[in-house]
Protein backbone atom coordinates (compact mmCIF):
# COMPACT_ATOMS: atom_id res chain seq x y z
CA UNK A 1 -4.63 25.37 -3.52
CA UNK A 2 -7.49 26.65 -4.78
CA UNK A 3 -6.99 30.30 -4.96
CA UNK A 4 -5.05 32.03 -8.05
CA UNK A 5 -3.53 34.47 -6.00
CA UNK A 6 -0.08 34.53 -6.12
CA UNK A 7 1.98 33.21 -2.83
CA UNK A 8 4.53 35.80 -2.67
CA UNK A 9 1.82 38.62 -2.90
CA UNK A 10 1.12 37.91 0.81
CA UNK A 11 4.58 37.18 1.87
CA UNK A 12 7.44 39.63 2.95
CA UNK A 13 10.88 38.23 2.04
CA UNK A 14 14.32 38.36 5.10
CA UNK A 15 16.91 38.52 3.59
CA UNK A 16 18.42 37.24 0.49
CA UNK A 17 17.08 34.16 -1.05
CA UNK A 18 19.48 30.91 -0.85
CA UNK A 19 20.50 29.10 -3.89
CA UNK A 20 20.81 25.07 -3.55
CA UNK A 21 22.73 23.83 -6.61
CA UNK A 22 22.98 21.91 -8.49
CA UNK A 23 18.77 22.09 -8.20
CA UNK A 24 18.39 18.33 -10.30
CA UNK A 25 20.87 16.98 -7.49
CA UNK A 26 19.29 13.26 -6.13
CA UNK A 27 19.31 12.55 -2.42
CA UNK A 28 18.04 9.09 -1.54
CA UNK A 29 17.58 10.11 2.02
CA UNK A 30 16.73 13.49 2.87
CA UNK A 31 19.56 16.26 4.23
CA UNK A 32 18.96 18.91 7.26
CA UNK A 33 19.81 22.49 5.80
CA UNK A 34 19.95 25.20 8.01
CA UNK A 35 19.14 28.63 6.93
CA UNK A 36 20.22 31.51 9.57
CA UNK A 37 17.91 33.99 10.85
CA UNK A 38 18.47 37.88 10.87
CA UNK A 39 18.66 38.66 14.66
CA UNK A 40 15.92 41.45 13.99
CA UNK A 41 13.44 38.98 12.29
CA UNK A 42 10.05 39.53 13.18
CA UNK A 43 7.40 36.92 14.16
CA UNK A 44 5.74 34.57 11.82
CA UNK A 45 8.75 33.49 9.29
CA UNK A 46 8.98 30.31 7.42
CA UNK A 47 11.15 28.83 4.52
CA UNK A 48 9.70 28.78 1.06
CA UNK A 49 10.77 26.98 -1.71
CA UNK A 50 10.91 28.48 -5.58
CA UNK A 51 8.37 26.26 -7.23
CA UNK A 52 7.67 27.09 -10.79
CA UNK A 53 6.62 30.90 -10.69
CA UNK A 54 5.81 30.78 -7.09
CA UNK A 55 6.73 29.64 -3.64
CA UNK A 56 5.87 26.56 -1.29
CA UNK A 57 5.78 26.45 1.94
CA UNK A 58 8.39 24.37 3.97
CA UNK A 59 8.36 22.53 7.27
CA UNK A 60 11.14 24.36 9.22
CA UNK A 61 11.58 24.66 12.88
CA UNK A 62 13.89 27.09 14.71
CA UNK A 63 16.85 25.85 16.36
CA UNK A 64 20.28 27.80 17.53
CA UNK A 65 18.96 31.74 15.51
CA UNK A 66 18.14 29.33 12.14
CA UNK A 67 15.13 28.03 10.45
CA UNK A 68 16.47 24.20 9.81
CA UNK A 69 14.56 21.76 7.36
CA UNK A 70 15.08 18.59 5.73
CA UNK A 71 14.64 18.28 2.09
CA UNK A 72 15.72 15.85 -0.62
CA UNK A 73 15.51 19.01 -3.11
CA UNK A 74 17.99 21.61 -3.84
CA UNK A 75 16.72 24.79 -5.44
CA UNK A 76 15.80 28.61 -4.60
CA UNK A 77 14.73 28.80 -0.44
CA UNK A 78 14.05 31.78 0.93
CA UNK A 79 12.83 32.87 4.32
CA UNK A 80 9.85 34.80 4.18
CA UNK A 81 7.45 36.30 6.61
CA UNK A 82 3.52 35.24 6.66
CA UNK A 83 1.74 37.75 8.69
CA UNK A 84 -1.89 36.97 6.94
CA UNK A 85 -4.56 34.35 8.41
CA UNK A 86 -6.15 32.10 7.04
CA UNK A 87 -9.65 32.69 5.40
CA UNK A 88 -12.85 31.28 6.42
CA UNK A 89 -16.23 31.13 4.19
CA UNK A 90 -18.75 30.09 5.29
CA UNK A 91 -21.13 27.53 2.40
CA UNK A 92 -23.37 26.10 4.32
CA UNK A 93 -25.19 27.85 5.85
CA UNK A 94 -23.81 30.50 4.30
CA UNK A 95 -25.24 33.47 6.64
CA UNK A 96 -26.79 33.71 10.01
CA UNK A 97 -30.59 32.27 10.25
CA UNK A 98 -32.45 29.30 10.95
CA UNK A 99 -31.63 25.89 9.84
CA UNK A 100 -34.11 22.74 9.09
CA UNK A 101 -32.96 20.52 11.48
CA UNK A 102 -30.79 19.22 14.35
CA UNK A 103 -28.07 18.05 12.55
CA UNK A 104 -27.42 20.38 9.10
CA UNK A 105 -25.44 20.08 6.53
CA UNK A 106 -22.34 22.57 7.65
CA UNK A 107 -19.42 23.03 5.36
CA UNK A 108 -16.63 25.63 5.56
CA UNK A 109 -13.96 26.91 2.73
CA UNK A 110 -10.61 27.73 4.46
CA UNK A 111 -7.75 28.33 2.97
CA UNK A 112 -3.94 29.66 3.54
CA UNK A 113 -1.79 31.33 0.71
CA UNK A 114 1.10 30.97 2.35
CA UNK A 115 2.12 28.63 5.13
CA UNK A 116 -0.55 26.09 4.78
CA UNK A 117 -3.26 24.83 7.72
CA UNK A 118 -2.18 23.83 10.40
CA UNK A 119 -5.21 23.38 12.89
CA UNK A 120 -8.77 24.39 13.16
CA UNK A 121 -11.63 23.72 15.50
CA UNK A 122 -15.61 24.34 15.09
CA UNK A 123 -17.70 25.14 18.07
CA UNK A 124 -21.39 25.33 18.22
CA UNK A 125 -22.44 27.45 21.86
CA UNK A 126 -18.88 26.51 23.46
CA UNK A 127 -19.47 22.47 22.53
CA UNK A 128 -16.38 21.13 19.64
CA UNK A 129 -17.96 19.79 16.59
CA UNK A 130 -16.42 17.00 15.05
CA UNK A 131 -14.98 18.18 11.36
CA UNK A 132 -13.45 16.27 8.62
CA UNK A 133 -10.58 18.21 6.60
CA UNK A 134 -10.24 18.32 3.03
CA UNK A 135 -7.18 20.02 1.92
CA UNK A 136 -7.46 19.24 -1.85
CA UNK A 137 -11.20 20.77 -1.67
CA UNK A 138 -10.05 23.60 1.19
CA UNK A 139 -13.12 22.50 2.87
CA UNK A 140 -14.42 21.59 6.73
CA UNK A 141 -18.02 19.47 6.74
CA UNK A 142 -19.42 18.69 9.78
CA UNK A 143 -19.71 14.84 10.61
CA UNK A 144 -23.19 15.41 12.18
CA UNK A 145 -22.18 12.79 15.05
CA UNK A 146 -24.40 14.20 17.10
CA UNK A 147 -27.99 16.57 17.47
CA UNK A 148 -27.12 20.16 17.80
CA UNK A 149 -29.59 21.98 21.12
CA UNK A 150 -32.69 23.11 20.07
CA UNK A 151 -32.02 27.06 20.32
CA UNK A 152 -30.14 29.87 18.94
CA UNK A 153 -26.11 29.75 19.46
CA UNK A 154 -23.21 30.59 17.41
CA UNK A 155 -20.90 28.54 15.08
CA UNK A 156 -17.70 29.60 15.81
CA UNK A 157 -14.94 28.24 13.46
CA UNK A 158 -11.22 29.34 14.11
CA UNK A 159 -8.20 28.32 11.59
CA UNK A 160 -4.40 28.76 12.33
CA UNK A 161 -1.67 28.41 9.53
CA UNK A 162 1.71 26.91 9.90
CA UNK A 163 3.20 30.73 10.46
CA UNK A 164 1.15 31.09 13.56
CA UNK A 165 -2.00 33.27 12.20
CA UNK A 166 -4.85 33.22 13.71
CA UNK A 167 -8.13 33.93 11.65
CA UNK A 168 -11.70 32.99 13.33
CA UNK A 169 -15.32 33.45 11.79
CA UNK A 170 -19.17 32.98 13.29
CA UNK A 171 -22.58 33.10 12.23
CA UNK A 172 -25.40 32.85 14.52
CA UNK A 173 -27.74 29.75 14.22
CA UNK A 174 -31.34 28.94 15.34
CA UNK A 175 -32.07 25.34 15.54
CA UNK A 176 -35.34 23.62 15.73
């Protein structure tokens, strides 16, 4: 990711974390591991995986009061809470104004410490733009597929992470 900010900064830790061991253990296909969930857990929890100094995000889905995922590493999981959105910059345009043409250049930073992107949408007056993804660049660009209307509207961009956050930006735009 491209941000410096540490994960667990923007993560609340349930519980105590689970040690795996031995952590160098090879699995040639992966095992299901099931982590149990604190009957008062709140909304937007995941399992995260000790990675260096910091924690990565795990695909986990709930099933029976657990989180369960499959993994082919052992090592330090713990089940955290991600109750932060994603962020959305806009870099081109970068503010509200006019544009030069029917079809500009439109590119979006959006990034997720924590749980990673899930999904995200751009809408120019209520009509879905068609935007490429790309998650080593944390970046949206429009694929100009089509002329914009001639008039002012607004760019709405909405991103949601893995935990289920929500996070949605706009800027006004006049087109020629």
């Amino acid at each position: 990711m491209g941000s410096e900010m540490c994960i667990r900064d923007r993560l609340n830790a349930i519980g105590q974390a689970h040690v795996l061991w031995p952590k160098q253990t090879p699995f040639r296909s992966p095992i299901e591991v099931s982590f149990p969930l604190p009957e008062d857990a709140p909304e937007h929890v995941a399992v995260f995986r000790k990675k260096g100094k910091d924690w990565k995000w795990v695909e986990s889905k709930k099933r029976d009061g657990a989180l369960v995922i499959e993994t082919k590493k052992l090592g330090t999981y713990q089940i955290m809470q991600d109750t932060q959105g994603p962020s959305i910059a806009f870099k081109y345009p970068a503010q509200s104004g006019t544009v030069s043409s029917n079809t500009p250049n439109i590119q979006i930073r959006i990034e997720d410490i924590g749980s990673t992107i899930k999904n995200w949408s751009a809408h120019f007056d209520n009509e879905w733009l068609l935007m490429a993804y790309d998650p080593e660049e944390d970046e949206l660009t429009w694929e100009r597929d089509k002329a914009l209307p001639s008039g002012t509207g607004e760019l709405v961009v909405r991103v949601e992470d893995e935990a289920g956050n929500v996070n949605t930006k706009q800027v006004t735009l006049t087109i020629p």
